[in-house]
C-alpha atoms as a PDB file:
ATOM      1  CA  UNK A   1     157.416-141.741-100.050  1.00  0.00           C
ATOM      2  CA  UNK A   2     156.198-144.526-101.737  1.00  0.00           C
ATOM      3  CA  UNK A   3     153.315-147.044-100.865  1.00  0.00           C
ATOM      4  CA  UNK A   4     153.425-150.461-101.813  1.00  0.00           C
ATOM      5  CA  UNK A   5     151.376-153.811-100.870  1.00  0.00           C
ATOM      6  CA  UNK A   6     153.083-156.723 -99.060  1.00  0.00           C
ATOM      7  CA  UNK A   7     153.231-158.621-102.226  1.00  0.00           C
ATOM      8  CA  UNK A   8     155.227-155.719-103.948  1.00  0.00           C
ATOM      9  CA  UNK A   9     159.209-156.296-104.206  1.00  0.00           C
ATOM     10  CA  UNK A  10     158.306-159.474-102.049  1.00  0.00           C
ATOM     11  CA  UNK A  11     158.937-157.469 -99.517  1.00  0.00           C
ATOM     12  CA  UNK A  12     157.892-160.593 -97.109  1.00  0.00           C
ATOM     13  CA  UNK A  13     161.000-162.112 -97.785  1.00  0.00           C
ATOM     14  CA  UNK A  14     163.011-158.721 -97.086  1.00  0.00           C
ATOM     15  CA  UNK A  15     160.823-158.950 -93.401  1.00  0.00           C
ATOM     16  CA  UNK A  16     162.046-163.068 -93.098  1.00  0.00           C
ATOM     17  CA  UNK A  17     165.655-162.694 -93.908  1.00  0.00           C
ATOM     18  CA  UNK A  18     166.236-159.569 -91.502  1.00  0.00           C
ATOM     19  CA  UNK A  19     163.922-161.052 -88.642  1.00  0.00           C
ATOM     20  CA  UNK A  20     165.585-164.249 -88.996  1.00  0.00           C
ATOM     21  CA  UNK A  21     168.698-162.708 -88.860  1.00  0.00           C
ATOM     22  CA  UNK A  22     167.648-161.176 -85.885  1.00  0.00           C
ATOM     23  CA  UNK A  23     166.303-164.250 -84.234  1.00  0.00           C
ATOM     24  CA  UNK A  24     169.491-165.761 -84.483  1.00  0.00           C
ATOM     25  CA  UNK A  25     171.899-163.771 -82.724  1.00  0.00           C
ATOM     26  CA  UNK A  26     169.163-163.084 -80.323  1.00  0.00           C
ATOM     27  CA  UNK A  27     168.404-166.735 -79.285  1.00  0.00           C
ATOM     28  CA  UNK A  28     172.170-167.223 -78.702  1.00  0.00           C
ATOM     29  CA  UNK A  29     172.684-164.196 -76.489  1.00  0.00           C
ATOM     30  CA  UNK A  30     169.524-164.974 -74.663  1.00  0.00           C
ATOM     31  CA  UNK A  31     171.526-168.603 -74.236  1.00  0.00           C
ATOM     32  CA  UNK A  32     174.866-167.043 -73.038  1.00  0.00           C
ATOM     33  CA  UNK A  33     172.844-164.271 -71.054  1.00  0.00           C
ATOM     34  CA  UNK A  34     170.626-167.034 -68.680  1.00  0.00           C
ATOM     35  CA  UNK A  35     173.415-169.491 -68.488  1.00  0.00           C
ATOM     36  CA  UNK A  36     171.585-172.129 -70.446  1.00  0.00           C
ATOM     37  CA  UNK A  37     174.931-172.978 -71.929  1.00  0.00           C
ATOM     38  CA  UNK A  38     178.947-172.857 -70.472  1.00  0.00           C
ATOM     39  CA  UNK A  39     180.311-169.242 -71.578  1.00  0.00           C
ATOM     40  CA  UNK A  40     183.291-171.120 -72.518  1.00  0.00           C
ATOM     41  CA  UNK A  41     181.196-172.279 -75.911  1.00  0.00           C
ATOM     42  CA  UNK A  42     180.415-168.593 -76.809  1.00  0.00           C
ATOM     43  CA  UNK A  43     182.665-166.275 -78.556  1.00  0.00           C
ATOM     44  CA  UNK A  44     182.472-162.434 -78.611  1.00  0.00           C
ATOM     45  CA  UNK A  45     181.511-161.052 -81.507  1.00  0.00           C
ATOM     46  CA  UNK A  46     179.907-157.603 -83.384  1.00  0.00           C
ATOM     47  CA  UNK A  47     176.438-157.419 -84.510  1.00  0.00           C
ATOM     48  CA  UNK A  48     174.220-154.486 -85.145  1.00  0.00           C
ATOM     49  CA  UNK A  49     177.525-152.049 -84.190  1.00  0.00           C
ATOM     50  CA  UNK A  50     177.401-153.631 -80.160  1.00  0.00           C
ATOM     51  CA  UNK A  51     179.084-156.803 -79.061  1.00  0.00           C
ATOM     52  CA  UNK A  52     177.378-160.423 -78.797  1.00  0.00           C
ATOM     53  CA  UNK A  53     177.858-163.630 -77.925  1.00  0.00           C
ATOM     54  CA  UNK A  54     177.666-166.256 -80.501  1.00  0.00           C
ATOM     55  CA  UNK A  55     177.938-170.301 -79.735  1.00  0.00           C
ATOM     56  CA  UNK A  56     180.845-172.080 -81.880  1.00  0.00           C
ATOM     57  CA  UNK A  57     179.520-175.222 -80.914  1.00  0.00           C
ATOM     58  CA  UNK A  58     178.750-176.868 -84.479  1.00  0.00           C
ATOM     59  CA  UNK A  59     175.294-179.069 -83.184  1.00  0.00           C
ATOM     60  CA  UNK A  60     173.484-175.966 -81.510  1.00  0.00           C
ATOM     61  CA  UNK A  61     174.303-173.557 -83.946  1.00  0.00           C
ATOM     62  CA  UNK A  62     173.040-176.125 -86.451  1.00  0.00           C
ATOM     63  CA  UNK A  63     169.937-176.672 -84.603  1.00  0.00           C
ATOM     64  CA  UNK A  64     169.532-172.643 -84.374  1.00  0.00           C
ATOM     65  CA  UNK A  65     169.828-172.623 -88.040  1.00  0.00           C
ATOM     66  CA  UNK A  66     167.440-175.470 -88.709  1.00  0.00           C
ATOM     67  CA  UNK A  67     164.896-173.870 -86.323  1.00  0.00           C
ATOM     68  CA  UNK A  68     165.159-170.657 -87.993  1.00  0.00           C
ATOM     69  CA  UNK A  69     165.002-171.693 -91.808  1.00  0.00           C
ATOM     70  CA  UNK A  70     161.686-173.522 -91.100  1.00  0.00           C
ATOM     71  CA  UNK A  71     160.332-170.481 -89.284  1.00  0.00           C
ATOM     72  CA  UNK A  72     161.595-168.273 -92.583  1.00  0.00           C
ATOM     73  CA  UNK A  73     158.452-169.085 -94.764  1.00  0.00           C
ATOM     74  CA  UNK A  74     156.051-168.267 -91.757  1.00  0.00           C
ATOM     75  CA  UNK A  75     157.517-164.716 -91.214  1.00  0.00           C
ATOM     76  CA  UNK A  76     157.636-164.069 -94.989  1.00  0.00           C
ATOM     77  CA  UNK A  77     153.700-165.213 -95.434  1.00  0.00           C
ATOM     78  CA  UNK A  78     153.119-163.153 -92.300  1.00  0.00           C
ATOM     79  CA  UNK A  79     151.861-166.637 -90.912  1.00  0.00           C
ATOM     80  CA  UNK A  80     154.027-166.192 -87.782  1.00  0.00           C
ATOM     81  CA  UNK A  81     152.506-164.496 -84.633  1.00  0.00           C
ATOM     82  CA  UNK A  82     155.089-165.273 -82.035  1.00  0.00           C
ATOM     83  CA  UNK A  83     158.449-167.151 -81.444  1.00  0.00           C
ATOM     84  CA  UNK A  84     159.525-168.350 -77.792  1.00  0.00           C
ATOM     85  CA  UNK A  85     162.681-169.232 -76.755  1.00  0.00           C
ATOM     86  CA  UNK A  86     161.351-171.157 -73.671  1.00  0.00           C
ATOM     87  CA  UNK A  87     163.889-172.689 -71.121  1.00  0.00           C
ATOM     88  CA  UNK A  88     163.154-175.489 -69.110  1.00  0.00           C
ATOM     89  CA  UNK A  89     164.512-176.951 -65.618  1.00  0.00           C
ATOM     90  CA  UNK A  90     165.944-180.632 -65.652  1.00  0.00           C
ATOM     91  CA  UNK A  91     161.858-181.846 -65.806  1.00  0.00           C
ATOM     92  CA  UNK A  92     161.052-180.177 -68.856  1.00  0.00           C
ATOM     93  CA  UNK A  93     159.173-177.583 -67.243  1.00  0.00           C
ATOM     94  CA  UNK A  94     159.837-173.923 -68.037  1.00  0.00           C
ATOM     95  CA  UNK A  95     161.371-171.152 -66.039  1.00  0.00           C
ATOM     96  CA  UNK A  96     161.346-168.688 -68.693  1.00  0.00           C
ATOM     97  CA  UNK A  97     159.687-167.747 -72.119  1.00  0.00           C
ATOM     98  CA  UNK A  98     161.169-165.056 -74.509  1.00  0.00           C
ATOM     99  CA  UNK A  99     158.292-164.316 -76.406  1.00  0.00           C
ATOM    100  CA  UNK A 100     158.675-161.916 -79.752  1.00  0.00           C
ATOM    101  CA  UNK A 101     155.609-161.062 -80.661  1.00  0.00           C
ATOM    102  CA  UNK A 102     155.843-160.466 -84.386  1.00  0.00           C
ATOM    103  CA  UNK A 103     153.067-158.626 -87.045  1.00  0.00           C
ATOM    104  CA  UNK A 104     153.602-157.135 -90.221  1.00  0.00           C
ATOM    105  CA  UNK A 105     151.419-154.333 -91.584  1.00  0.00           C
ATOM    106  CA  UNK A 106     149.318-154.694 -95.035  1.00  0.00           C
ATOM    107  CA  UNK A 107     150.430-151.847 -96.114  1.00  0.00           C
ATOM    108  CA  UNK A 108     153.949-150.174 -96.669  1.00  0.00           C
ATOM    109  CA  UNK A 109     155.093-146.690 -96.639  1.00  0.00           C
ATOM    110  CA  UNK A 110     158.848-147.041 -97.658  1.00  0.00           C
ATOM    111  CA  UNK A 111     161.669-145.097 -98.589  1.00  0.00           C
ATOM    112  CA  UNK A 112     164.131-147.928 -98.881  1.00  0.00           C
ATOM    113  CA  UNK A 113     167.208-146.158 -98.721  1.00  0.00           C
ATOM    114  CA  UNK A 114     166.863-145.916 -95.066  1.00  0.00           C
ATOM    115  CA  UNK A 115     164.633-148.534 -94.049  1.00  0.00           C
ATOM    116  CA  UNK A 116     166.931-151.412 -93.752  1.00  0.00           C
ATOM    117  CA  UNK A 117     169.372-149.040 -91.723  1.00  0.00           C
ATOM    118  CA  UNK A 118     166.582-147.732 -89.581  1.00  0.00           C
ATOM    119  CA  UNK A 119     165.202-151.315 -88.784  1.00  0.00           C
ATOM    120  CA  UNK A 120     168.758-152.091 -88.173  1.00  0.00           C
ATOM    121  CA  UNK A 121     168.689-149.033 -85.029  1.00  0.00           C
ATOM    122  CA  UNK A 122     165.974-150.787 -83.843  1.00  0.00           C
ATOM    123  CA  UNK A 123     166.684-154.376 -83.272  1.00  0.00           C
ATOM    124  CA  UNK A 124     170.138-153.297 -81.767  1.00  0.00           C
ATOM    125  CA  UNK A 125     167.442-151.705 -78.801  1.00  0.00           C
ATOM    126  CA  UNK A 126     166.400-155.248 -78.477  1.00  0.00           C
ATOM    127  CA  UNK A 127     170.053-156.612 -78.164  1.00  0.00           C
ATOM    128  CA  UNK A 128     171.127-154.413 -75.532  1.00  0.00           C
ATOM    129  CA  UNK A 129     167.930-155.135 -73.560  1.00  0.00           C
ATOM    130  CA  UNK A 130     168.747-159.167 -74.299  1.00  0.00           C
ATOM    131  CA  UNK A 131     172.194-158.501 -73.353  1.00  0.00           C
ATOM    132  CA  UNK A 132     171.167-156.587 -69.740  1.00  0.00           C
ATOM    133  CA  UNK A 133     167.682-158.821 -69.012  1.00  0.00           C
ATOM    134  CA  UNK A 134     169.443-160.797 -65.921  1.00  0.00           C
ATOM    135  CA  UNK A 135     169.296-157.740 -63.769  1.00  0.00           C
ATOM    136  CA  UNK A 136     165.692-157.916 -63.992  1.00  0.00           C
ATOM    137  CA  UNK A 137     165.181-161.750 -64.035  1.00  0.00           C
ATOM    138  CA  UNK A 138     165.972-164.776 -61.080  1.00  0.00           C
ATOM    139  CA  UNK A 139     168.748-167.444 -61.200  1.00  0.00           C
ATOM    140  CA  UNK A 140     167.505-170.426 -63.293  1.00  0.00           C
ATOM    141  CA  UNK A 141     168.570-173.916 -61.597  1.00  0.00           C
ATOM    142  CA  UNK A 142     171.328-175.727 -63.217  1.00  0.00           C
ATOM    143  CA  UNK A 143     170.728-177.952 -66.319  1.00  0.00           C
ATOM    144  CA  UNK A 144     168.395-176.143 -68.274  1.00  0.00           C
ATOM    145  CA  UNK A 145     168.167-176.843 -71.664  1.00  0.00           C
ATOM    146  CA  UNK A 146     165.806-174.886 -74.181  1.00  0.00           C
ATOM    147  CA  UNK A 147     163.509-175.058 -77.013  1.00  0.00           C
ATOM    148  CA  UNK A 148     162.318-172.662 -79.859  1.00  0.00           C
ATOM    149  CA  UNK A 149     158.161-172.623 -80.119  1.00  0.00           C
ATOM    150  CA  UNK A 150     156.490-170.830 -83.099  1.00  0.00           C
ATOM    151  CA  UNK A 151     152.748-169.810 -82.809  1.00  0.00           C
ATOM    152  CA  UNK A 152     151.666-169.351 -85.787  1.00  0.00           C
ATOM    153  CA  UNK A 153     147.761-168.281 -87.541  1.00  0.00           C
ATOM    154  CA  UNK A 154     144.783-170.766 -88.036  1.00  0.00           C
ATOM    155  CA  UNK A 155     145.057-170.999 -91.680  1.00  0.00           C
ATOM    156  CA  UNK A 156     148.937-171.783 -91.353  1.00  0.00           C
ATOM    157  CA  UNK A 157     148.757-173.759 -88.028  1.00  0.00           C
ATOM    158  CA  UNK A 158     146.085-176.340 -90.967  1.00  0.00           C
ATOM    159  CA  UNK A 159     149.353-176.451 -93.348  1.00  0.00           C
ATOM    160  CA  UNK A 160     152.203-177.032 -91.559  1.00  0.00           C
ATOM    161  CA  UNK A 161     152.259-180.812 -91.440  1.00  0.00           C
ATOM    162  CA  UNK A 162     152.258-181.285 -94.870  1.00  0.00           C
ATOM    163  CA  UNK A 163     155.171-179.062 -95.274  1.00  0.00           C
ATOM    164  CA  UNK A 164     159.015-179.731 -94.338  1.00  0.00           C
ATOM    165  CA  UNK A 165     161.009-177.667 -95.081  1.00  0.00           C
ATOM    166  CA  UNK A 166     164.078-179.885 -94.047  1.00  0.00           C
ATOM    167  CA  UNK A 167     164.348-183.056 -93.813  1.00  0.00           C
ATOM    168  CA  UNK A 168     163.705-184.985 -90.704  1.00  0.00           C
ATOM    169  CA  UNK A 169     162.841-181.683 -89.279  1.00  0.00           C
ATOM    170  CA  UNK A 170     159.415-181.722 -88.919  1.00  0.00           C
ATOM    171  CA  UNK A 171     157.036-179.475 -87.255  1.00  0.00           C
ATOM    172  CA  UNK A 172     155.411-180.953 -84.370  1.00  0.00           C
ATOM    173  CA  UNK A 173     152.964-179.965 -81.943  1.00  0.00           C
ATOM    174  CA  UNK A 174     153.944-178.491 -78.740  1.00  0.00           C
ATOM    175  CA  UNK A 175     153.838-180.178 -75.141  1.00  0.00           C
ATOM    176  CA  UNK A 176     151.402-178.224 -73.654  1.00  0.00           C
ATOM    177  CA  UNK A 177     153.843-178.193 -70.771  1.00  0.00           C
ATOM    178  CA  UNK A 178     156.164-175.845 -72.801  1.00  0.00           C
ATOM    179  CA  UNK A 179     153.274-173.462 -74.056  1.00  0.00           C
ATOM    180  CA  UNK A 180     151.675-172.547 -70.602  1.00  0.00           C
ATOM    181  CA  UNK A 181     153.171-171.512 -67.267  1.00  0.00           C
ATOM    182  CA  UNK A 182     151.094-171.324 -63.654  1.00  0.00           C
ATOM    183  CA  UNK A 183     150.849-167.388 -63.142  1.00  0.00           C
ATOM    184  CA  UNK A 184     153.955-166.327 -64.789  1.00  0.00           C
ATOM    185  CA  UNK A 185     155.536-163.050 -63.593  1.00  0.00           C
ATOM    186  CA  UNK A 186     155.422-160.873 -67.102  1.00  0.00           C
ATOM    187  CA  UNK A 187     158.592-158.372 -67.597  1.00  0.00           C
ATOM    188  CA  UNK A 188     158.249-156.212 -70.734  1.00  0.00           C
ATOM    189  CA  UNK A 189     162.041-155.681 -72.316  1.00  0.00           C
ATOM    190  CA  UNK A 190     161.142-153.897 -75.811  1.00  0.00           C
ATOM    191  CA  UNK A 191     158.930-152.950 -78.179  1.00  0.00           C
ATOM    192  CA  UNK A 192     159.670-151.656 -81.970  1.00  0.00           C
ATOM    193  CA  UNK A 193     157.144-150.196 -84.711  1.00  0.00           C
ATOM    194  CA  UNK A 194     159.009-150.189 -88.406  1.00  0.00           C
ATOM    195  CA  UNK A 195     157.346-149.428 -91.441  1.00  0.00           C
ATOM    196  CA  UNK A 196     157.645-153.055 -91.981  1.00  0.00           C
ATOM    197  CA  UNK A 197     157.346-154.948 -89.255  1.00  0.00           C
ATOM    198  CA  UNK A 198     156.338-154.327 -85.754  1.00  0.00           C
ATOM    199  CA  UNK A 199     157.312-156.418 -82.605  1.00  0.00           C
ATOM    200  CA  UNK A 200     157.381-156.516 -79.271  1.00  0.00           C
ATOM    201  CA  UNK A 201     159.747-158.638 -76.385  1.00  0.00           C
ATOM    202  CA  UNK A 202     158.999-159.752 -73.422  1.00  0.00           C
ATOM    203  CA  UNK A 203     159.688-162.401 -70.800  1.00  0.00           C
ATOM    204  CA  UNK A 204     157.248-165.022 -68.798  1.00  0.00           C
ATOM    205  CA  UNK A 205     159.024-165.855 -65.707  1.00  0.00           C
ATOM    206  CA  UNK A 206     158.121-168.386 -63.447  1.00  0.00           C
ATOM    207  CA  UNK A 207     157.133-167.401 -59.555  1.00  0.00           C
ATOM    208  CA  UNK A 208     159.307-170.442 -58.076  1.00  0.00           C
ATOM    209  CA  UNK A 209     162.418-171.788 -59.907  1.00  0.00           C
ATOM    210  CA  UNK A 210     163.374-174.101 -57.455  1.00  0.00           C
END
């Protein structure tokens, strides 16, 4: 067993890319699972050894993508503390927040041949909770749409406007309408503690949907 600093084998960017994997099928199976989207634009497929849903429409999955390779650096700097999927009623104002709840320790006790494979175990936990969270949540009214919010450390929050990662895909601040919710019901789905990263899952839920 070996111990190694966050900076050693850039291990950061190990964290980013499988997180960010991660984040991706999950914000499109949270979309299929709360009807934020037809299921006619979703198409089965196999992730993490258990079945998903996956958009094919070319503009959200591009927007997923987008979203994702701007969050990439803050995950790999460990500059990331949380990611929401937050879906909104035809107002703007939200139902429901997925919040993932990311840190990363300082420290690293590895053996990489079964790291990767053992993170993998995890985050398929977290997929078949995704994939099962509407027996525990309401309806949501029809025409929701979502958004993906990214809270991120002082130091980074200072930095982020001078960076873009992509072009004409800025950071901006948050509508404080999308960040806070009137006495949210709280329903923990998962938690997971890796060697390399731990996280936690769960959903704000507004009282009244209607």
């Amino acid at each position: 067993m070996t111990t190694l600093t966050r900076q050693d084998l850039n291990f950061g960017q190990v964290v980013a890319d499988v997180l960010c994997e991660f984040l991706e099928v999950a914000i499109h199976l949270i979309l299929y699972v709360r009807d934020v989207y037809p299921s006619g634009i979703f198409q089965k497929r196999k992730k993490y050894n258990v079945p998903v849903q996956m958009s094919c429409h070319p503009e959200l999955n591009q927007y997923i993508q987008d979203t994702l390779h701007c969050v990439k650096p803050l995950i790999e700097k460990n500059d990331a503390e949380k990611v929401v999927v937050v879906i909104m009623d035809k107002e703007h104002h939200p139902v429901e927040r997925f919040v993932f709840e990311i840190s990363q320790p300082p420290l690293l006790s590895i053996s990489s041949d079964t790291l990767l494979s053992h993170v993998e175990q995890l985050l398929r936990a977290f997929i078949l909770k995704i994939s099962v969270c509407d027996a525990v949540l309401n309806n949501n009214p029809p025409g929701c749409s979502f958004t993906v919010l990214v809270h991120t450390r002082d130091a980074a929050t200072r930095n982020m406007e001078k960076v873009q990662v992509i072009k004409d895909f800025p950071w901006i601040v948050a509508d404080e309408q999308e960040v806070h919710m009137k006495e949210p019901r709280l329903i923990p789905l998962k938690s997971m503690t890796s060697d390399i990263v731990k996280m936690q899952l769960y959903v704000e839920e507004r009282a009244q949907k209607t």
